[in-house]
Protein backbone atom coordinates (compact mmCIF):
# COMPACT_ATOMS: atom_id res chain seq x y z
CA UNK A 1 -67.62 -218.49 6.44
CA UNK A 2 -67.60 -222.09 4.89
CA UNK A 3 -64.47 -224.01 6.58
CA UNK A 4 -64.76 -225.92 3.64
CA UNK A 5 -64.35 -223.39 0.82
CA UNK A 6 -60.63 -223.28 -0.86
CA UNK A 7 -58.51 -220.92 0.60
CA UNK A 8 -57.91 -218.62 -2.29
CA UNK A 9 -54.81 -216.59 -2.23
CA UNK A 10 -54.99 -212.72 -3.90
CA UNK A 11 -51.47 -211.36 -4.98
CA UNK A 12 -51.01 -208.42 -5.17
CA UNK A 13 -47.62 -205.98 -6.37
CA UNK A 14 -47.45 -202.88 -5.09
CA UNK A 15 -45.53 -199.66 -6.25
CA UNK A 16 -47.20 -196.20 -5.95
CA UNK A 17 -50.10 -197.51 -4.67
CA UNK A 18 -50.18 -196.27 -1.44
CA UNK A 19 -53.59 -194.28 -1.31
CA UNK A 20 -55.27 -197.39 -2.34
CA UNK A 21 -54.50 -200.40 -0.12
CA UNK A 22 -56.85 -199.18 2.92
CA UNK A 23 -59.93 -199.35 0.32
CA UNK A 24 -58.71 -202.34 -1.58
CA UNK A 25 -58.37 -204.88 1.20
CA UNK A 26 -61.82 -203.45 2.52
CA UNK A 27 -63.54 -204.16 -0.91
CA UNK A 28 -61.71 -207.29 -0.95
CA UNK A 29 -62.43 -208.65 2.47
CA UNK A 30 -66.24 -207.75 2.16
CA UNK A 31 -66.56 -209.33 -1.30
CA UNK A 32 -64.87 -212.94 -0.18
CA UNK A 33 -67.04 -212.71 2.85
CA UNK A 34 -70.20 -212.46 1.05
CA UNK A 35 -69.59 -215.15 -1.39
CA UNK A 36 -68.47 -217.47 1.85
CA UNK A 37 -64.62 -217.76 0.01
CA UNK A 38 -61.50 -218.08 2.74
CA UNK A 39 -58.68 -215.75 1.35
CA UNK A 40 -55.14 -214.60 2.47
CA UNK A 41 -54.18 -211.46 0.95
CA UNK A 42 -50.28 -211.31 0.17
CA UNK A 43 -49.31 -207.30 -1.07
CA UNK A 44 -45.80 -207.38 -2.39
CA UNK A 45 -43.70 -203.98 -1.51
CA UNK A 46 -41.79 -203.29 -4.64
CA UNK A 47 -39.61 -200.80 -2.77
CA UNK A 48 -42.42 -198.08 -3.73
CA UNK A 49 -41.22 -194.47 -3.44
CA UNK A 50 -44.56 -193.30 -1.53
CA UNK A 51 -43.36 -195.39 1.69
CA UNK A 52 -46.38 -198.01 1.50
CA UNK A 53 -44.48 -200.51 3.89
CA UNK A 54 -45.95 -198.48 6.89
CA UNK A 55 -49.37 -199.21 5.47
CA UNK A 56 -48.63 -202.73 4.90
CA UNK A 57 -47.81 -203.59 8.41
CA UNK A 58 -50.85 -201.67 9.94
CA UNK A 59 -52.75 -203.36 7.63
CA UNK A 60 -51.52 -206.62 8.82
CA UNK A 61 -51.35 -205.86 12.19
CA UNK A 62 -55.36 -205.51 12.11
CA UNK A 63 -55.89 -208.73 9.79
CA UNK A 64 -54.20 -211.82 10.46
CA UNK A 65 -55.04 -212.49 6.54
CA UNK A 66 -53.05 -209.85 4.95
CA UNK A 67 -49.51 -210.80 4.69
CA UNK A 68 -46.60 -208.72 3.13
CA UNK A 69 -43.13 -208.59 1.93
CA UNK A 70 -41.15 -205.78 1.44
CA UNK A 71 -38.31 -205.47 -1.13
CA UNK A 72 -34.79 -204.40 -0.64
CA UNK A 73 -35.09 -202.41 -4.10
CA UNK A 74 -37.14 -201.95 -6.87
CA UNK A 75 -36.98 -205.48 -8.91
CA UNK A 76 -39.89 -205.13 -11.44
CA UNK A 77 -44.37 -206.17 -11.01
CA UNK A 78 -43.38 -209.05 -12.71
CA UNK A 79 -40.82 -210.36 -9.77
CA UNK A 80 -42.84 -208.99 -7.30
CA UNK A 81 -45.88 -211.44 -8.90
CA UNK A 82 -43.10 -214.08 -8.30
CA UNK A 83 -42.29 -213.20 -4.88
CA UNK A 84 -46.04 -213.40 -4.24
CA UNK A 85 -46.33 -216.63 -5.67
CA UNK A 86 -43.45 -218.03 -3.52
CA UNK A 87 -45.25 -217.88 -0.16
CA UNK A 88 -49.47 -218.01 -1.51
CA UNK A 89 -50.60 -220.87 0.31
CA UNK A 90 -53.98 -221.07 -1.73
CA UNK A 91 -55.91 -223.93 -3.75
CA UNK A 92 -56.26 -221.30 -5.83
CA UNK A 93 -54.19 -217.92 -6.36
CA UNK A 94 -55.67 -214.69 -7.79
CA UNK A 95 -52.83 -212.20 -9.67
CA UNK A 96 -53.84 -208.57 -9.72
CA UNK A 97 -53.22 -205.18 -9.99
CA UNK A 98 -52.70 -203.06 -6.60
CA UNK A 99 -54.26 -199.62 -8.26
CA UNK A 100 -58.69 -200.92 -8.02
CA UNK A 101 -58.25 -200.66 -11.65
CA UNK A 102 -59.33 -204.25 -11.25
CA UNK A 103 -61.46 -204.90 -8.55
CA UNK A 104 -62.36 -207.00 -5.96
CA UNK A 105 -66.24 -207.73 -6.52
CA UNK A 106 -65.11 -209.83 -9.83
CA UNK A 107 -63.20 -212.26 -8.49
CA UNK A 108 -65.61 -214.46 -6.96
CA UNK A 109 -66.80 -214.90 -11.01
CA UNK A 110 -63.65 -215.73 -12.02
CA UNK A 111 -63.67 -218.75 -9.22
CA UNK A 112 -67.03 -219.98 -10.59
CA UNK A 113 -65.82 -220.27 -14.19
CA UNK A 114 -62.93 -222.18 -12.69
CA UNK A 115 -64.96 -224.47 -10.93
CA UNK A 116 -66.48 -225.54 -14.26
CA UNK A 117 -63.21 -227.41 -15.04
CA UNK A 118 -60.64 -224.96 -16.04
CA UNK A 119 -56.90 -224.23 -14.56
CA UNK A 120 -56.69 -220.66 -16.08
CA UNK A 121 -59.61 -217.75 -15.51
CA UNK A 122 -58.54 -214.57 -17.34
CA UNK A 123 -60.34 -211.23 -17.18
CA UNK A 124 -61.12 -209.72 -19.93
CA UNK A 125 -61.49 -206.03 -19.87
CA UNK A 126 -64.34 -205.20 -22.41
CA UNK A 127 -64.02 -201.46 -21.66
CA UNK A 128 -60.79 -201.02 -20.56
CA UNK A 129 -60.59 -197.57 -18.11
CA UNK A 130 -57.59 -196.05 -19.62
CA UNK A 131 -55.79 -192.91 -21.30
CA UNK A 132 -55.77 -193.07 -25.51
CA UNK A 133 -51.96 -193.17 -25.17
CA UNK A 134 -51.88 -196.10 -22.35
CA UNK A 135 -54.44 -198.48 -24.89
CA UNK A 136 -52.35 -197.06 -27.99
CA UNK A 137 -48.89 -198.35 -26.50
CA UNK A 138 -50.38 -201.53 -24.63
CA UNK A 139 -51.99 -202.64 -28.78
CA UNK A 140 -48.41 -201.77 -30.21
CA UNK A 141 -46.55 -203.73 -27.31
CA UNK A 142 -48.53 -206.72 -27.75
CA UNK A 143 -48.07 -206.88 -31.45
CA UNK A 144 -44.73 -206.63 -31.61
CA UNK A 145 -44.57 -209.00 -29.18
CA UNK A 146 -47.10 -211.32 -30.72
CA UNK A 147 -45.31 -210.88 -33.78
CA UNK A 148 -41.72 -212.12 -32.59
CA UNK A 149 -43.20 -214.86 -29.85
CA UNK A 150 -45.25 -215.97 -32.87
CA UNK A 151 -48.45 -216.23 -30.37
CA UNK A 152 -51.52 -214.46 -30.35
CA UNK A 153 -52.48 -212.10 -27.54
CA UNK A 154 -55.29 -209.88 -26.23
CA UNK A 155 -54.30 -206.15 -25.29
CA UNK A 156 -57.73 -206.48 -22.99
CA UNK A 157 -56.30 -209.11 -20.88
CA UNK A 158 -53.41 -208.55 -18.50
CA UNK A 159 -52.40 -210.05 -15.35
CA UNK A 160 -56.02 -210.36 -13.62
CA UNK A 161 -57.00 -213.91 -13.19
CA UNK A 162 -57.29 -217.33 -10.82
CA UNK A 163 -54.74 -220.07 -11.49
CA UNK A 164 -55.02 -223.42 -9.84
CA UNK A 165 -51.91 -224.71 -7.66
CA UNK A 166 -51.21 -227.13 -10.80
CA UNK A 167 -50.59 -223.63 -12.50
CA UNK A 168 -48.63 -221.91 -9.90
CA UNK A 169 -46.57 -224.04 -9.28
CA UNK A 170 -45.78 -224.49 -13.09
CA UNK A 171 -44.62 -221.05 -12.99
CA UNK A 172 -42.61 -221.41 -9.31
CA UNK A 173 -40.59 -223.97 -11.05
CA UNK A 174 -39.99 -221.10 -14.19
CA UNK A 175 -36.71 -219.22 -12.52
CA UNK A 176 -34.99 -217.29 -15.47
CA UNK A 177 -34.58 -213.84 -15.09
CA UNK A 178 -36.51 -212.66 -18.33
CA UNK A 179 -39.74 -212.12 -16.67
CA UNK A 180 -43.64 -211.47 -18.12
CA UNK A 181 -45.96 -213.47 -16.05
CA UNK A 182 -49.04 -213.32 -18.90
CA UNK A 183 -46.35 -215.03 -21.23
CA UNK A 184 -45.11 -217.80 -19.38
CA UNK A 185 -48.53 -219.22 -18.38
CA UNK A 186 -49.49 -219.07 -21.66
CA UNK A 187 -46.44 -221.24 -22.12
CA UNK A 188 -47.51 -223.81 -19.39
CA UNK A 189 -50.43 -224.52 -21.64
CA UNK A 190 -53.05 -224.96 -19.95
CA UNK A 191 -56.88 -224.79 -21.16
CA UNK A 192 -57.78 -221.34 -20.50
CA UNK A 193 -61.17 -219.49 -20.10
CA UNK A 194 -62.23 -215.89 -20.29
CA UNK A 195 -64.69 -213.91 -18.13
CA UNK A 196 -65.88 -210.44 -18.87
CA UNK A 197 -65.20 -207.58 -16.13
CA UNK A 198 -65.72 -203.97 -15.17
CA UNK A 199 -62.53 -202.33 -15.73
CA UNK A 200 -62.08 -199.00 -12.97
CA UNK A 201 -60.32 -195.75 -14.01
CA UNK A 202 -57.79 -195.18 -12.09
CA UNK A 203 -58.55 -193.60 -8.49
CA UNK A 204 -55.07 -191.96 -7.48
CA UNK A 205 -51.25 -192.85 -8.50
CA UNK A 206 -50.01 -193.31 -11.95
CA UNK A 207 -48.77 -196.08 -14.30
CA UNK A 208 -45.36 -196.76 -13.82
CA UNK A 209 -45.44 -198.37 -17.57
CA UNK A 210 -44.19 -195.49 -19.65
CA UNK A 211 -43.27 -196.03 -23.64
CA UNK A 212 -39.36 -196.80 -22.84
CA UNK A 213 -40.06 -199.42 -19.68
CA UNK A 214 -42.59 -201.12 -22.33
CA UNK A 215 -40.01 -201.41 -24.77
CA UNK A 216 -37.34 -202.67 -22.62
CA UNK A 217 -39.98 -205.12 -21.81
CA UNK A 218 -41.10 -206.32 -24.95
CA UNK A 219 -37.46 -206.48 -25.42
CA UNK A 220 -37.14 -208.65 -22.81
CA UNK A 221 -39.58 -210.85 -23.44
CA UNK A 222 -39.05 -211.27 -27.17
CA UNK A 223 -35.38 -212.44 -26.07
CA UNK A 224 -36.63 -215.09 -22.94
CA UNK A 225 -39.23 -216.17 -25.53
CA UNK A 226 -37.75 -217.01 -28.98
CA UNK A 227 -34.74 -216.45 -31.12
CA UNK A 228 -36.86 -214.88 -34.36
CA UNK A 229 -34.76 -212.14 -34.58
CA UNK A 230 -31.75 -214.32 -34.75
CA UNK A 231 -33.21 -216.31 -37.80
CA UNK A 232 -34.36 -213.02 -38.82
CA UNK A 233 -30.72 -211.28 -38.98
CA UNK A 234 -29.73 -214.53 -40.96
CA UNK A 235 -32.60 -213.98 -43.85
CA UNK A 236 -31.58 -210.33 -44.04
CA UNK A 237 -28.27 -211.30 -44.30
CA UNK A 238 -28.94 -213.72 -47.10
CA UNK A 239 -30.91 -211.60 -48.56
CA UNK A 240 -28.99 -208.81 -48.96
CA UNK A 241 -25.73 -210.97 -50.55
CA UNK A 242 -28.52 -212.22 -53.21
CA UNK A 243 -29.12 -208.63 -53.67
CA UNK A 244 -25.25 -207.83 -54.11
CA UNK A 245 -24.58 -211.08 -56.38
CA UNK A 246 -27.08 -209.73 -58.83
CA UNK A 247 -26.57 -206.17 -58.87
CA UNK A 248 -22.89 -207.19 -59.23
CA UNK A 249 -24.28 -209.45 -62.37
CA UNK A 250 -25.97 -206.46 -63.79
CA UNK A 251 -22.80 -204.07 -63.74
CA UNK A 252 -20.64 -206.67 -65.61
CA UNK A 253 -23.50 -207.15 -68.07
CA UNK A 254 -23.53 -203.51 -68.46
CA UNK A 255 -19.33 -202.86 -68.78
CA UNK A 256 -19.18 -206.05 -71.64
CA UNK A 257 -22.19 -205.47 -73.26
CA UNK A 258 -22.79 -201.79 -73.60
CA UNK A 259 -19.46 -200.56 -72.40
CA UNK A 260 -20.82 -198.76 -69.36
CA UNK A 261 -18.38 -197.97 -66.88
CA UNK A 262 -18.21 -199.23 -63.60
CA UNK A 263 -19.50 -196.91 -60.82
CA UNK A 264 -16.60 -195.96 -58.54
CA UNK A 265 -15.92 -194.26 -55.36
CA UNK A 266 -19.41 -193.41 -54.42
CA UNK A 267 -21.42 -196.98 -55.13
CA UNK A 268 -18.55 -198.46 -53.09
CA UNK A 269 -19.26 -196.14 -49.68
CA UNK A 270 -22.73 -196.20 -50.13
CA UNK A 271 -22.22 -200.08 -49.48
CA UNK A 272 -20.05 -200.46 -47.22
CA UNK A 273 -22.44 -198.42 -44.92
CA UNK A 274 -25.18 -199.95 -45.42
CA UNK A 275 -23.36 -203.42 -44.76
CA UNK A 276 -21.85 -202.26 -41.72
CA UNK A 277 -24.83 -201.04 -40.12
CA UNK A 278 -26.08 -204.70 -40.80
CA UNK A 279 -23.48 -206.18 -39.40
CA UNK A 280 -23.61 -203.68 -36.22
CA UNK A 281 -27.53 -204.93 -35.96
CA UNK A 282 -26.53 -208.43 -36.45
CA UNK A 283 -23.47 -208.52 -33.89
CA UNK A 284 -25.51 -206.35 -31.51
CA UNK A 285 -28.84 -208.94 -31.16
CA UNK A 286 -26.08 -211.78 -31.16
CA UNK A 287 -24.92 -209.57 -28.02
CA UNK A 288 -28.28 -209.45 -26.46
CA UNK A 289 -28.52 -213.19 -26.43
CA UNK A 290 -25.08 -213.67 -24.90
CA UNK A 291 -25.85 -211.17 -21.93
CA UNK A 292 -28.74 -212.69 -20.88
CA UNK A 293 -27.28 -216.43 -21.41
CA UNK A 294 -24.49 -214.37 -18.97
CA UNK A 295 -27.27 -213.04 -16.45
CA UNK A 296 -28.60 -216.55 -16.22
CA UNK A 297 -25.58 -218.55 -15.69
CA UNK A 298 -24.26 -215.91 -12.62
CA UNK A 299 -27.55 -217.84 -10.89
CA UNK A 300 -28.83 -214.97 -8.75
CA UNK A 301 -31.89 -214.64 -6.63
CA UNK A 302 -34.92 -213.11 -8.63
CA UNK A 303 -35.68 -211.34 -5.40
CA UNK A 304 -34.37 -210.32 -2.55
CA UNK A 305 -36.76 -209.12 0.99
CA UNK A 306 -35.71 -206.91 3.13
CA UNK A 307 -38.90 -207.11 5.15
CA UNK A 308 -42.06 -209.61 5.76
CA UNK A 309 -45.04 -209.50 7.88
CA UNK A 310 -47.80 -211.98 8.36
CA UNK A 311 -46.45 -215.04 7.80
């Protein structure tokens, strides 16, 4: 192996992954070895209910290069990616997935792009390996999101990449508690470059990213990111008052003009729900805001270990 080759550090969150981790650090270990690449493999224990700790340690225990910590509870991927980021000691660090949905063999083309200049080497799934629903939800998620964040995003690119130290640290100095790693690198702004991969099907385990946990996360995310749907309450509150000042023109019209009679009892209900219920929406996204300004300011730990190996 080439003493002089950048130690590359892969990070990897765990949860329900347990089946896999044997095979991935094999694949991984004989793929940096053939292209010559030093690596330290760091596995992040997100408290996963199939008991992979166990598997972690043994793991270590035969490979001074795989390193792990172990959570005291289920935080999230995206703190676990932060966790992971914490103690990589690489030139460069590699983000991925624990499940061999993306795979080893690709990463060593993902540090050649980089060496052509850039900070940023995303994978780009051209076929991505997954259920109609999964692709279905992950397009929807991204456009809302894209739609309130006012970027642009690709549903075929997720987490999978290289990031230089310059990058990593960038995000290591990021500490709120509104978490999405994709987003906040894109935020950096650094050049970035794309390389096409093989996307795997999943070979045991299931997604832990059901509809409601992608909602609460593009939630999330819209409200660390931006405050469009402040400015948007505002416009529809606007809005609807221009709509009210009219219609309220139009009735008077109406009573001096033609002597039609004022609508009574039912008009007047009918709009007082409907401004209500904008007023509930308003007050409630105002809410939003304030709790996480609230979870921010009580300045807890994004993470806490109950366990580390390796290091």
């Amino acid at each position: 192996m080439d003493d002089l080759a950048p130690l590359i550090s892969v990070v990897i969150p765990s949860y329900s992954c347990r089946e896999c981790l044997p095979a991935l650090f094999e694949r991984l270990k004989n793929t940096m070895e053939s292209a010559r690449l030093s690596f330290e493999l760091i596995i992040v224990n997100d408290a996963s209910p199939d008991n992979s700790w166990p598997v972690i340690q043994q793991l270590s225990e035969g490979d001074s290069r795989i390193k792990g910590l172990n959570f005291s509870r289920n935080f999230g991927q995206h703190f676990a990616i932060t966790a992971g980021l914490d103690y990589a000691q690489g030139d460069w660090i590699v983000v991925m997935d624990c499940d061999l949905q993306d795979q080893p063999e690709e990463i060593p083309k993902l540090y050649q792009k980089a060496m052509e200049g850039y900070e940023v080497v995303l994978a780009r799934r051209h076929e991505r390996q997954d259920s109609p629903f999964k692709r279905l939800s992950s397009f929807c998620f991204y456009k809302v999101l894209d739609y309130f964040s006012e970027m642009e995003s690709d549903p075929s690119v997720a987490n999978f990449g290289i990031y230089s130290r310059k990058v990593i640290e960038g995000i290591r100095s990021l500490r709120e508690h509104s978490r999405f790693f994709p987003l906040m690198v894109r935020w950096l702004g650094f050049e970035v470059a794309y390389v096409d991969v093989e996307h795997a099907a999943r070979t045991a385990g299931k997604s832990s990213y059901n509809l409601k946990r992608l909602i609460r996360l593009a939630g999330d995310s819209i409200v660390a990111q931006t405050n469009k749907p402040l400015k948007l309450s505002i416009k529809a509150g606007f809005l609807i008052s221009l709509i009210a000042f009219m219609y309220g023109i139009y009735i008077l019209l109406r009573y001096f003009f033609h002597g039609v009679p004022v609508e009574g009892w039912t008009s007047v209900i009918v709009s007082v729900y409907f401004m209500s219920g904008i007023i509930l929406a308003s007050t409630g996204m105002l809410g939003v805001y304030i709790g996480k300004i609230y979870d921010e300011t009580k300045g807890r730990p994004l993470y806490i270990l109950k366990d580390r190996i390796g290091f």
